[in-house]
N, C-alpha and C. Protein backbone atom coordinates (compact mmCIF):
# COMPACT_ATOMS: atom_id res chain seq x y z
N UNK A 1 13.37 -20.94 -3.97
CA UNK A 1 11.99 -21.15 -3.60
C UNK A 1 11.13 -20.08 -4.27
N UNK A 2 10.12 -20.72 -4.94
CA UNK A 2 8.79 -19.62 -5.45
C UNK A 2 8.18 -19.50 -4.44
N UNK A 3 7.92 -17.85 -4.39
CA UNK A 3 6.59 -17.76 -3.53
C UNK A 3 5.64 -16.60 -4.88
N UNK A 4 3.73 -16.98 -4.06
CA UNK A 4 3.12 -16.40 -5.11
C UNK A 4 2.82 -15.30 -4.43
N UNK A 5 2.40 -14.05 -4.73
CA UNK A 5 1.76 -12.79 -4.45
C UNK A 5 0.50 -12.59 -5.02
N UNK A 6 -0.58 -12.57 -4.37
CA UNK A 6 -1.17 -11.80 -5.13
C UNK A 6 -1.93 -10.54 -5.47
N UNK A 7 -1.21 -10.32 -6.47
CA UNK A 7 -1.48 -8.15 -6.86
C UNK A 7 -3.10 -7.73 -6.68
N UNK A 8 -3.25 -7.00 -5.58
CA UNK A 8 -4.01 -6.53 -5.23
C UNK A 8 -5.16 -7.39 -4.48
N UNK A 9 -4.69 -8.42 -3.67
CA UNK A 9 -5.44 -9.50 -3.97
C UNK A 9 -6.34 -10.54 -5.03
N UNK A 10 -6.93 -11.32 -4.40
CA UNK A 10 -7.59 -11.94 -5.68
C UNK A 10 -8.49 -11.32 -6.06
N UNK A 11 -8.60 -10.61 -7.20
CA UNK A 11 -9.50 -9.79 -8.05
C UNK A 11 -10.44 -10.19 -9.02
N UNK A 12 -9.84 -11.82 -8.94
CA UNK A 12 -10.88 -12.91 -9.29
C UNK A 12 -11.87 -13.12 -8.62
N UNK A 13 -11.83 -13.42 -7.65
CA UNK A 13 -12.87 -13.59 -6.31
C UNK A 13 -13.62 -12.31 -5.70
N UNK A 14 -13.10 -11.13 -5.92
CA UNK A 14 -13.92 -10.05 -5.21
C UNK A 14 -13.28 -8.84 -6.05
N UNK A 15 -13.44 -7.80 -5.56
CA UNK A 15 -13.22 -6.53 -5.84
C UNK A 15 -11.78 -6.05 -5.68
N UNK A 16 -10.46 -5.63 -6.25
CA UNK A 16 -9.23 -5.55 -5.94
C UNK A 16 -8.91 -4.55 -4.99
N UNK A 17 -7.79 -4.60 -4.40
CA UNK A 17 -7.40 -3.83 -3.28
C UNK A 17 -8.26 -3.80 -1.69
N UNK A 18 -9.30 -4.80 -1.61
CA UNK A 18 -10.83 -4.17 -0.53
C UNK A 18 -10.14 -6.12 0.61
N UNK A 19 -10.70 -6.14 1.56
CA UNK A 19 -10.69 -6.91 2.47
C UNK A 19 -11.01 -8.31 2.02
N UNK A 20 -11.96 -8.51 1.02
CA UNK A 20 -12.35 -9.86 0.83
C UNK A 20 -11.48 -10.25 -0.57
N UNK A 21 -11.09 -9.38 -1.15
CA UNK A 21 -9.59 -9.70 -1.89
C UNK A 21 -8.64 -10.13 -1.37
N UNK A 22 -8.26 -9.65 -0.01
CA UNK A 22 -6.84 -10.18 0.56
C UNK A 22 -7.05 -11.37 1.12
N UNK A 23 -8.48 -12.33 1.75
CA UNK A 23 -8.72 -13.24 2.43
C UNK A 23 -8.83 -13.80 1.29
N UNK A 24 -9.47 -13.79 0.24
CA UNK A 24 -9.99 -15.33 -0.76
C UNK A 24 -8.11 -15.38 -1.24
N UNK A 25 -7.28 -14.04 -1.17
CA UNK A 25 -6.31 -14.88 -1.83
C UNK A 25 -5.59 -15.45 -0.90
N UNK A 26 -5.75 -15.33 0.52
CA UNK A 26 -5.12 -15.91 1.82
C UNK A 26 -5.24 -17.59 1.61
N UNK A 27 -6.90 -17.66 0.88
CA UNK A 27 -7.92 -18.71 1.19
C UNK A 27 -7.30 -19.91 -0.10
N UNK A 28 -7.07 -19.38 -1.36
CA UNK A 28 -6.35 -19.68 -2.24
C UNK A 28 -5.14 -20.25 -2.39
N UNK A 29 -4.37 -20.14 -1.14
CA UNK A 29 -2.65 -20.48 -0.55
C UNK A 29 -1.69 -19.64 -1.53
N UNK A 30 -2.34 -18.59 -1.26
CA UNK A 30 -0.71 -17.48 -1.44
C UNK A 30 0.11 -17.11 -0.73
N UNK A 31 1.14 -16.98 -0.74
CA UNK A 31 1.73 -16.27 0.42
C UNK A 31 1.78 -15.48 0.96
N UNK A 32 1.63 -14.18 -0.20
CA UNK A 32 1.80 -12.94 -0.11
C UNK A 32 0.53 -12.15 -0.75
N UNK A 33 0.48 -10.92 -0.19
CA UNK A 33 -0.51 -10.21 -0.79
C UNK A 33 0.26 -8.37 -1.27
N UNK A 34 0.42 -8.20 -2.44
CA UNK A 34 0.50 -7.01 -3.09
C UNK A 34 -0.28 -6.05 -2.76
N UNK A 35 -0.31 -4.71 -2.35
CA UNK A 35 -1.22 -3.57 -2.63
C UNK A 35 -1.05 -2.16 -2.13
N UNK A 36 -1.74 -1.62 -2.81
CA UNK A 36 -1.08 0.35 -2.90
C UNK A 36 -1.36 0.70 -1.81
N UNK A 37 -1.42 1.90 -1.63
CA UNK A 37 -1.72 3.05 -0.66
C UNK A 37 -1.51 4.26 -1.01
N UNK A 38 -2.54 5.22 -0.47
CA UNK A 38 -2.50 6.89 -0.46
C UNK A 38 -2.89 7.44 0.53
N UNK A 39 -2.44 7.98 1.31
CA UNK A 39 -3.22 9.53 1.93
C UNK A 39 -4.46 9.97 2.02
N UNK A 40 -5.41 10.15 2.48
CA UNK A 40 -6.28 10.58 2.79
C UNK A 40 -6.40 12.02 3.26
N UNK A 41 -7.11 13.09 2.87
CA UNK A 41 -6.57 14.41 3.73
C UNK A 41 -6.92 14.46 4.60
N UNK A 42 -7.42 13.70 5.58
CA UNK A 42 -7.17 13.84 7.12
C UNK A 42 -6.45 12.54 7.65
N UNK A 43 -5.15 12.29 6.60
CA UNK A 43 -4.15 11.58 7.09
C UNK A 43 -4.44 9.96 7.36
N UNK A 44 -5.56 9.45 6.65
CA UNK A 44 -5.41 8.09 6.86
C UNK A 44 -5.06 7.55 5.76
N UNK A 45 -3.76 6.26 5.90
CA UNK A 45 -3.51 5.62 4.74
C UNK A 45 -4.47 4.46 4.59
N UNK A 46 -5.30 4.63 3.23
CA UNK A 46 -6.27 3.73 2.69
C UNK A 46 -5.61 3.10 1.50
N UNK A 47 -6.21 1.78 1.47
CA UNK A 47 -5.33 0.94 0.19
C UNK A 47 -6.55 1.00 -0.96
N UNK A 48 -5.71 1.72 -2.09
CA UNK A 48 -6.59 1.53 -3.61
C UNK A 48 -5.59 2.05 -4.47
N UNK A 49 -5.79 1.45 -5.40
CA UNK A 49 -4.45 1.35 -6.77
C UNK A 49 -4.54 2.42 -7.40
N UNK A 50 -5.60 3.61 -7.68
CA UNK A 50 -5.70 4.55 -8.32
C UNK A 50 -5.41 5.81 -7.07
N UNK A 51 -5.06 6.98 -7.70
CA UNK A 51 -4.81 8.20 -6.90
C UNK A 51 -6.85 8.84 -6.69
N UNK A 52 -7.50 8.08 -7.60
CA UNK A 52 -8.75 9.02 -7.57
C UNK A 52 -10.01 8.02 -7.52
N UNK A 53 -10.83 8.24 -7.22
CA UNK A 53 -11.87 7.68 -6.50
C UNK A 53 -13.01 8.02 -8.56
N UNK A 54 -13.58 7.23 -8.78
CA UNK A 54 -14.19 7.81 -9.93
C UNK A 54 -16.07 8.26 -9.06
N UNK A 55 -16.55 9.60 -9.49
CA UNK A 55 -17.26 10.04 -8.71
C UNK A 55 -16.88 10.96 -7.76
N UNK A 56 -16.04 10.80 -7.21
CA UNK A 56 -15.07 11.24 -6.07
C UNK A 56 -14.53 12.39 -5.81
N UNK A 57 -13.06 11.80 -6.59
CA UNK A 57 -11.89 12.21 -6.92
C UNK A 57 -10.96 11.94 -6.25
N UNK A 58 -9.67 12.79 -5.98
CA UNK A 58 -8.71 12.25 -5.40
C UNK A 58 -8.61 12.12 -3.90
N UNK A 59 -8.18 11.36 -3.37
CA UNK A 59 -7.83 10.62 -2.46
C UNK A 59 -7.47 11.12 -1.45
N UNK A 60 -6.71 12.12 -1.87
CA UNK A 60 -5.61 12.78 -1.18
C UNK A 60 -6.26 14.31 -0.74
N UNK A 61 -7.98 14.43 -1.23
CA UNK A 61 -8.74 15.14 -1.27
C UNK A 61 -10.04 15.17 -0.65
N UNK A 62 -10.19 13.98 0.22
CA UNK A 62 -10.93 13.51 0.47
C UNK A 62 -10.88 12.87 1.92
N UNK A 63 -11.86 13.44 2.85
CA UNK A 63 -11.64 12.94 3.75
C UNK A 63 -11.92 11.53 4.44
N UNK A 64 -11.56 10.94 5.31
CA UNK A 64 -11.85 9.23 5.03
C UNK A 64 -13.27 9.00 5.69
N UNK A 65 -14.14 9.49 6.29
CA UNK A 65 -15.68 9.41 6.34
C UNK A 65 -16.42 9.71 5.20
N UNK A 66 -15.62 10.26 4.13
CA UNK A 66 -16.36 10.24 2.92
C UNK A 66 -15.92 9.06 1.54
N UNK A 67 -15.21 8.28 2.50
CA UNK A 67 -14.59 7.34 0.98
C UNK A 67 -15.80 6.07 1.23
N UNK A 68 -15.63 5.55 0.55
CA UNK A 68 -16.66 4.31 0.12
C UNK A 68 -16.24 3.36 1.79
N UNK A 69 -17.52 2.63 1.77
CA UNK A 69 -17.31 1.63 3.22
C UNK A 69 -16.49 0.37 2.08
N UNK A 70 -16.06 0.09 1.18
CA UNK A 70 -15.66 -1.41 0.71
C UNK A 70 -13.96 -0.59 0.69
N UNK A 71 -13.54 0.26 0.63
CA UNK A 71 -12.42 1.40 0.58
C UNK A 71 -11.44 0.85 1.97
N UNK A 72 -10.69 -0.10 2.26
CA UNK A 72 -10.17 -0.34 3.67
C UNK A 72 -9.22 0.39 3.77
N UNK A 73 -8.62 1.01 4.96
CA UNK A 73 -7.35 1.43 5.50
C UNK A 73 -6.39 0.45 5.52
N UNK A 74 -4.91 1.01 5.84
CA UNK A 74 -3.74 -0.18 5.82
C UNK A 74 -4.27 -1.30 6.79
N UNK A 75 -4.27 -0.90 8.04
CA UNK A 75 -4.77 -1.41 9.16
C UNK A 75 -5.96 -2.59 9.08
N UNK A 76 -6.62 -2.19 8.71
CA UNK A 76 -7.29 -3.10 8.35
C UNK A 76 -7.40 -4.23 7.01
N UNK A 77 -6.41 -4.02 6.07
CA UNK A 77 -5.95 -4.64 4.80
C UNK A 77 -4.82 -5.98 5.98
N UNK A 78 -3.82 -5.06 6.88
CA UNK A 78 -3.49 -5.87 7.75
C UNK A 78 -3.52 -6.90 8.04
N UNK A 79 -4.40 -6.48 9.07
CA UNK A 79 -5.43 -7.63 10.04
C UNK A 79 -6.05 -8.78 9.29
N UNK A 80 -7.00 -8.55 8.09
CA UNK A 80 -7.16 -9.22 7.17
C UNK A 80 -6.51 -10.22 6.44
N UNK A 81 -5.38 -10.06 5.99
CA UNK A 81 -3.86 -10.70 5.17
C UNK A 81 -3.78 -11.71 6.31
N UNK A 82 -3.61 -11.55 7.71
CA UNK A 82 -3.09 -12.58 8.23
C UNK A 82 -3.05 -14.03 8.39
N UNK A 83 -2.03 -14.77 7.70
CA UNK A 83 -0.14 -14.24 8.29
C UNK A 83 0.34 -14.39 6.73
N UNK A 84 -0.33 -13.74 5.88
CA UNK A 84 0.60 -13.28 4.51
C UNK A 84 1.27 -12.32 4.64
N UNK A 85 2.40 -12.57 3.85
CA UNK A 85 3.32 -11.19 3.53
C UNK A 85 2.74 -10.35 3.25
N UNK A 86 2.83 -9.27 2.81
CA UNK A 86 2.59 -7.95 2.24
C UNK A 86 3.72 -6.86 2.05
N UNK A 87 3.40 -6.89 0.52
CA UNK A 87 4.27 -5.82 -0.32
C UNK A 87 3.03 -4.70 0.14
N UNK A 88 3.51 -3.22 0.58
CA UNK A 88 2.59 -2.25 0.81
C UNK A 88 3.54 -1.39 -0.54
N UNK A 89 2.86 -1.24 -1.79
CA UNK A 89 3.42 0.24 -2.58
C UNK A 89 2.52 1.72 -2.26
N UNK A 90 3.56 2.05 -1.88
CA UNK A 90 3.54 3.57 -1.97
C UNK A 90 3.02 4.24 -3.51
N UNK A 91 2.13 4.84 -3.59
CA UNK A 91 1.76 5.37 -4.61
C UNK A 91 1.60 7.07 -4.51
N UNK A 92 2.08 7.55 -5.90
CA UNK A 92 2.50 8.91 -5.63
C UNK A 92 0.97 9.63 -5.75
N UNK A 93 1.07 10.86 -5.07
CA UNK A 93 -0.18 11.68 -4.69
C UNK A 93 -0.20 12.83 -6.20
N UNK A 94 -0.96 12.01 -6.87
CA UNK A 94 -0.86 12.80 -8.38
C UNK A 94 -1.66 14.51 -8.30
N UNK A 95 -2.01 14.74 -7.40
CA UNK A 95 -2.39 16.68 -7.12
C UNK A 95 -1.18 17.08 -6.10
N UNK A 96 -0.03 16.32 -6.02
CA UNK A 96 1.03 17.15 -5.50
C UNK A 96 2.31 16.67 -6.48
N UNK A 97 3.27 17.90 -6.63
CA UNK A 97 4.66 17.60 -7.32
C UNK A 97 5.74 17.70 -6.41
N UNK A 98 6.62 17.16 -7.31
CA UNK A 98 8.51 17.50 -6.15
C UNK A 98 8.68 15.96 -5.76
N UNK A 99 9.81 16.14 -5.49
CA UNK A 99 9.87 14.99 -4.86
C UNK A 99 9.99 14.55 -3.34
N UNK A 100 9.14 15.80 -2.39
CA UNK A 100 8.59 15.77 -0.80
C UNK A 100 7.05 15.19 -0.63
N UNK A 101 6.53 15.13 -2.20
CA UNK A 101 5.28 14.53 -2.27
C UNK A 101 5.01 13.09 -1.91
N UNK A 102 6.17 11.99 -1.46
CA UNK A 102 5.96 10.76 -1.07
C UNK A 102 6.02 10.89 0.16
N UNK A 103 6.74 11.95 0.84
CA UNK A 103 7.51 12.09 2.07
C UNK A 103 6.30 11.20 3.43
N UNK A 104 5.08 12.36 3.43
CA UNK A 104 4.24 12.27 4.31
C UNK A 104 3.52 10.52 4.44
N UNK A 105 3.27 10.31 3.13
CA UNK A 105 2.54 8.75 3.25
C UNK A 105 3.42 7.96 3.43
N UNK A 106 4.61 7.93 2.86
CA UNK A 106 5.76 7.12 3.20
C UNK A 106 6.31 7.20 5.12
N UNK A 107 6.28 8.59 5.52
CA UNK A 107 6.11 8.02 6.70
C UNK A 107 5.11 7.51 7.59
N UNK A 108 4.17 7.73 7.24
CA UNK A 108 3.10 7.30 8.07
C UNK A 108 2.75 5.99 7.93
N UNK A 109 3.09 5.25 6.44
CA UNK A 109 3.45 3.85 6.00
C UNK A 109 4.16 3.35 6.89
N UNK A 110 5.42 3.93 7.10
CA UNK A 110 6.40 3.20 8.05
C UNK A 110 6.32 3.08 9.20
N UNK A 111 5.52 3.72 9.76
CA UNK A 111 5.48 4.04 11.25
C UNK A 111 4.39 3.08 11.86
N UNK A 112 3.49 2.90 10.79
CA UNK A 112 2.35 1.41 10.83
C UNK A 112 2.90 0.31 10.97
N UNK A 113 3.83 0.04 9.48
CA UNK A 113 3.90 -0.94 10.03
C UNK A 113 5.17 -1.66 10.86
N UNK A 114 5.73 -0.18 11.43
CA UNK A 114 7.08 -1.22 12.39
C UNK A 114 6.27 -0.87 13.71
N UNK A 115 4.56 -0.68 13.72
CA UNK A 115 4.19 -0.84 15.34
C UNK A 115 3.90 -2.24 15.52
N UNK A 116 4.04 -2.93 14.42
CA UNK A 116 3.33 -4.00 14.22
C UNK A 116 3.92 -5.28 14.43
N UNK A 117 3.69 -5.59 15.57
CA UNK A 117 4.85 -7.77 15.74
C UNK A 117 5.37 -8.12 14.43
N UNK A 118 4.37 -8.09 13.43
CA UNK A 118 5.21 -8.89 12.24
C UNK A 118 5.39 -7.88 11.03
N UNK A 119 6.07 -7.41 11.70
CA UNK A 119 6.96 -6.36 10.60
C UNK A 119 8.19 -6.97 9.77
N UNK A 120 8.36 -7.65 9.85
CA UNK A 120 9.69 -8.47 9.01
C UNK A 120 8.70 -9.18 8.19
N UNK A 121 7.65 -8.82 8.40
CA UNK A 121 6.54 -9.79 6.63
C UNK A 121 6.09 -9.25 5.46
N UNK A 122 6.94 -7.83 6.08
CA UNK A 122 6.37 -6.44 5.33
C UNK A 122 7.63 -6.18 4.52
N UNK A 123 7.11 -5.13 3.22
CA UNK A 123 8.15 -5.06 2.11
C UNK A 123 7.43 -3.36 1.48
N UNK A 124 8.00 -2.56 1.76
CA UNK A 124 7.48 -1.21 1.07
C UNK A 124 8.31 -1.39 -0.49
N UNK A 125 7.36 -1.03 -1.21
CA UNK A 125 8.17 -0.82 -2.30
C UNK A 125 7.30 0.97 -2.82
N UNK A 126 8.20 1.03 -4.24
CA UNK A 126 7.62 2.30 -4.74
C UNK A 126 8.43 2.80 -5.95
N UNK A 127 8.19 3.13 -6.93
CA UNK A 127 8.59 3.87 -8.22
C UNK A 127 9.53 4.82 -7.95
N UNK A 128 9.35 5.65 -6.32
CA UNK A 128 9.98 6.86 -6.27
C UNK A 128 11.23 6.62 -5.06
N UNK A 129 11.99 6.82 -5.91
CA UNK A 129 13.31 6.30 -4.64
C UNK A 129 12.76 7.26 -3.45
N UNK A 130 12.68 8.99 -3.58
CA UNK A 130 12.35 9.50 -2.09
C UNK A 130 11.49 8.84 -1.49
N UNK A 131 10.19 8.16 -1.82
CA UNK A 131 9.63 7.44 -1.08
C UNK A 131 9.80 6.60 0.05
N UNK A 132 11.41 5.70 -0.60
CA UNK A 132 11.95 4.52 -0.49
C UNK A 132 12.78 5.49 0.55
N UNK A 133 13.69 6.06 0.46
CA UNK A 133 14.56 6.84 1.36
C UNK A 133 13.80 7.31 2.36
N UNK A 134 12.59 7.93 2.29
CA UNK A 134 11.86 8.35 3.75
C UNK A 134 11.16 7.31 4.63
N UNK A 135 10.81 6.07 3.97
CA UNK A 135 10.36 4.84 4.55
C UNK A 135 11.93 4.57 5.39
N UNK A 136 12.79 4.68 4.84
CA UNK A 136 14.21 4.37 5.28
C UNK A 136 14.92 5.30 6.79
N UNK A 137 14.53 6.30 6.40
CA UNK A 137 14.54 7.62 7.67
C UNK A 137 13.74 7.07 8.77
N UNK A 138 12.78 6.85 8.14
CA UNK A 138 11.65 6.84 9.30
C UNK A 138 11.92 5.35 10.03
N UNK A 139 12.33 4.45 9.47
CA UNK A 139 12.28 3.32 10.22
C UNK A 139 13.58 2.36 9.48
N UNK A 140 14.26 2.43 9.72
CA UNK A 140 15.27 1.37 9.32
C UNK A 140 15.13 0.11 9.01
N UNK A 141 14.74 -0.63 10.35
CA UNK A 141 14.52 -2.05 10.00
C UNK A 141 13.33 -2.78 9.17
N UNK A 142 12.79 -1.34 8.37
CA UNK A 142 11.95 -2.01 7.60
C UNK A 142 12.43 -2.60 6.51
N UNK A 143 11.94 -3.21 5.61
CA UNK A 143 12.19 -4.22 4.16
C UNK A 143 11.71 -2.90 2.87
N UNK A 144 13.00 -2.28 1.87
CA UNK A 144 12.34 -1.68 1.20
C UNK A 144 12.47 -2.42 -0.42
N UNK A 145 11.99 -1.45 -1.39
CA UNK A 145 11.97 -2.49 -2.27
C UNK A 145 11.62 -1.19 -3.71
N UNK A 146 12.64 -0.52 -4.65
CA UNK A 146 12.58 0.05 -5.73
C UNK A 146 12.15 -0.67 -6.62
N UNK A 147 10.87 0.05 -7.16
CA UNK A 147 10.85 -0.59 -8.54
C UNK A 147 10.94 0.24 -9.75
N UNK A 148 11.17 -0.19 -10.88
CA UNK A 148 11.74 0.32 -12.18
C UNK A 148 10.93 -0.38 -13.32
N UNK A 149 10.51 0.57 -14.39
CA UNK A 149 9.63 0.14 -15.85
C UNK A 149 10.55 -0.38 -16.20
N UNK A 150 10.05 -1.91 -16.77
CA UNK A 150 11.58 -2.73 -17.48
C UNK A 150 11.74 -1.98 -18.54
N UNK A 151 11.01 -1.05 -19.25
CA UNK A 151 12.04 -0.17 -20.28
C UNK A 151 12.50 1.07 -19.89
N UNK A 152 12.28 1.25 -18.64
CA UNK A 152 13.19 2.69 -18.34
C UNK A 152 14.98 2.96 -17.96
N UNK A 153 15.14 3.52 -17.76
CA UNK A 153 16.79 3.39 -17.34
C UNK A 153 16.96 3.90 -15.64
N UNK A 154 16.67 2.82 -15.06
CA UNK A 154 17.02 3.03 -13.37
C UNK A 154 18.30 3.74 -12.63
């Protein structure tokens, strides 16, 4: 069976990664909806594909009364999607190094969404296996999901 995703929502229809992306592609008959996440420095995970805000800056620098109102949290990317899947990627916090730098969003990722009834619709993925391993610590029965550059060596 095909199912479709779509990355970052429909980015055809609205603005990518933001609330009315995940509904027009709900609205569209996808199944699934793709999209990032980072940190906030006062700890809220907000969904946007870049580590940095242009104007801004980073994310991970920024507290979430100062990010843009079209800027949604997981939670509300959520609520929105419903009842699409969702791939949530973990995206790495590019003003921190090591590999404890996924640790914090990766748990706070996980801990969202196994509060959540339909947690078996959910799929963390991420570039950085620690990511994937602390989503794994933190919650077991979640769905994880490595990904790899098809030209790199995994």
């Amino acid at each position: 069976m095909t199912e479709i995703f779509a990355h970052r929502g429909s980015c055809h229809s609205a603005r990518e990664n933001t609330i009315a992306a995940f509904i027009a592609a709900r609205d569209l008959g996808a199944d699934g909806i793709e999209l990032d996440v980072h940190l906030s420095a006062d700890g809220d995970v907000v969904v946007h594909h870049d580590g940095a805000l242009p104007g801004l800056g980073p994310i991970g620098r920024l507290l979430s009364a100062e990010l843009p109102v079209w800027l949604p949290s997981l939670g509300e990317a959520l609520d929105a999607r419903w009842p699409l899947q969702v791939n949530v990627e973990i995206k790495p916090d590019e003003s921190e190094t090591g590999p404890e730098r996924h640790r914090p969003l990766a748990r706070e990722v996980a801990t969202l969404l196994a509060a959540r009834r339909e947690a078996p619709r959910f799929v963390v993925s991420s570039f950085c296996l620690s990511a994937i391993d602390a989503v794994s610590a933190s919650e077991p029965g979640l769905a994880t999901a490595l990904l790899v550059h098809p030209a790199g060596n995994p």
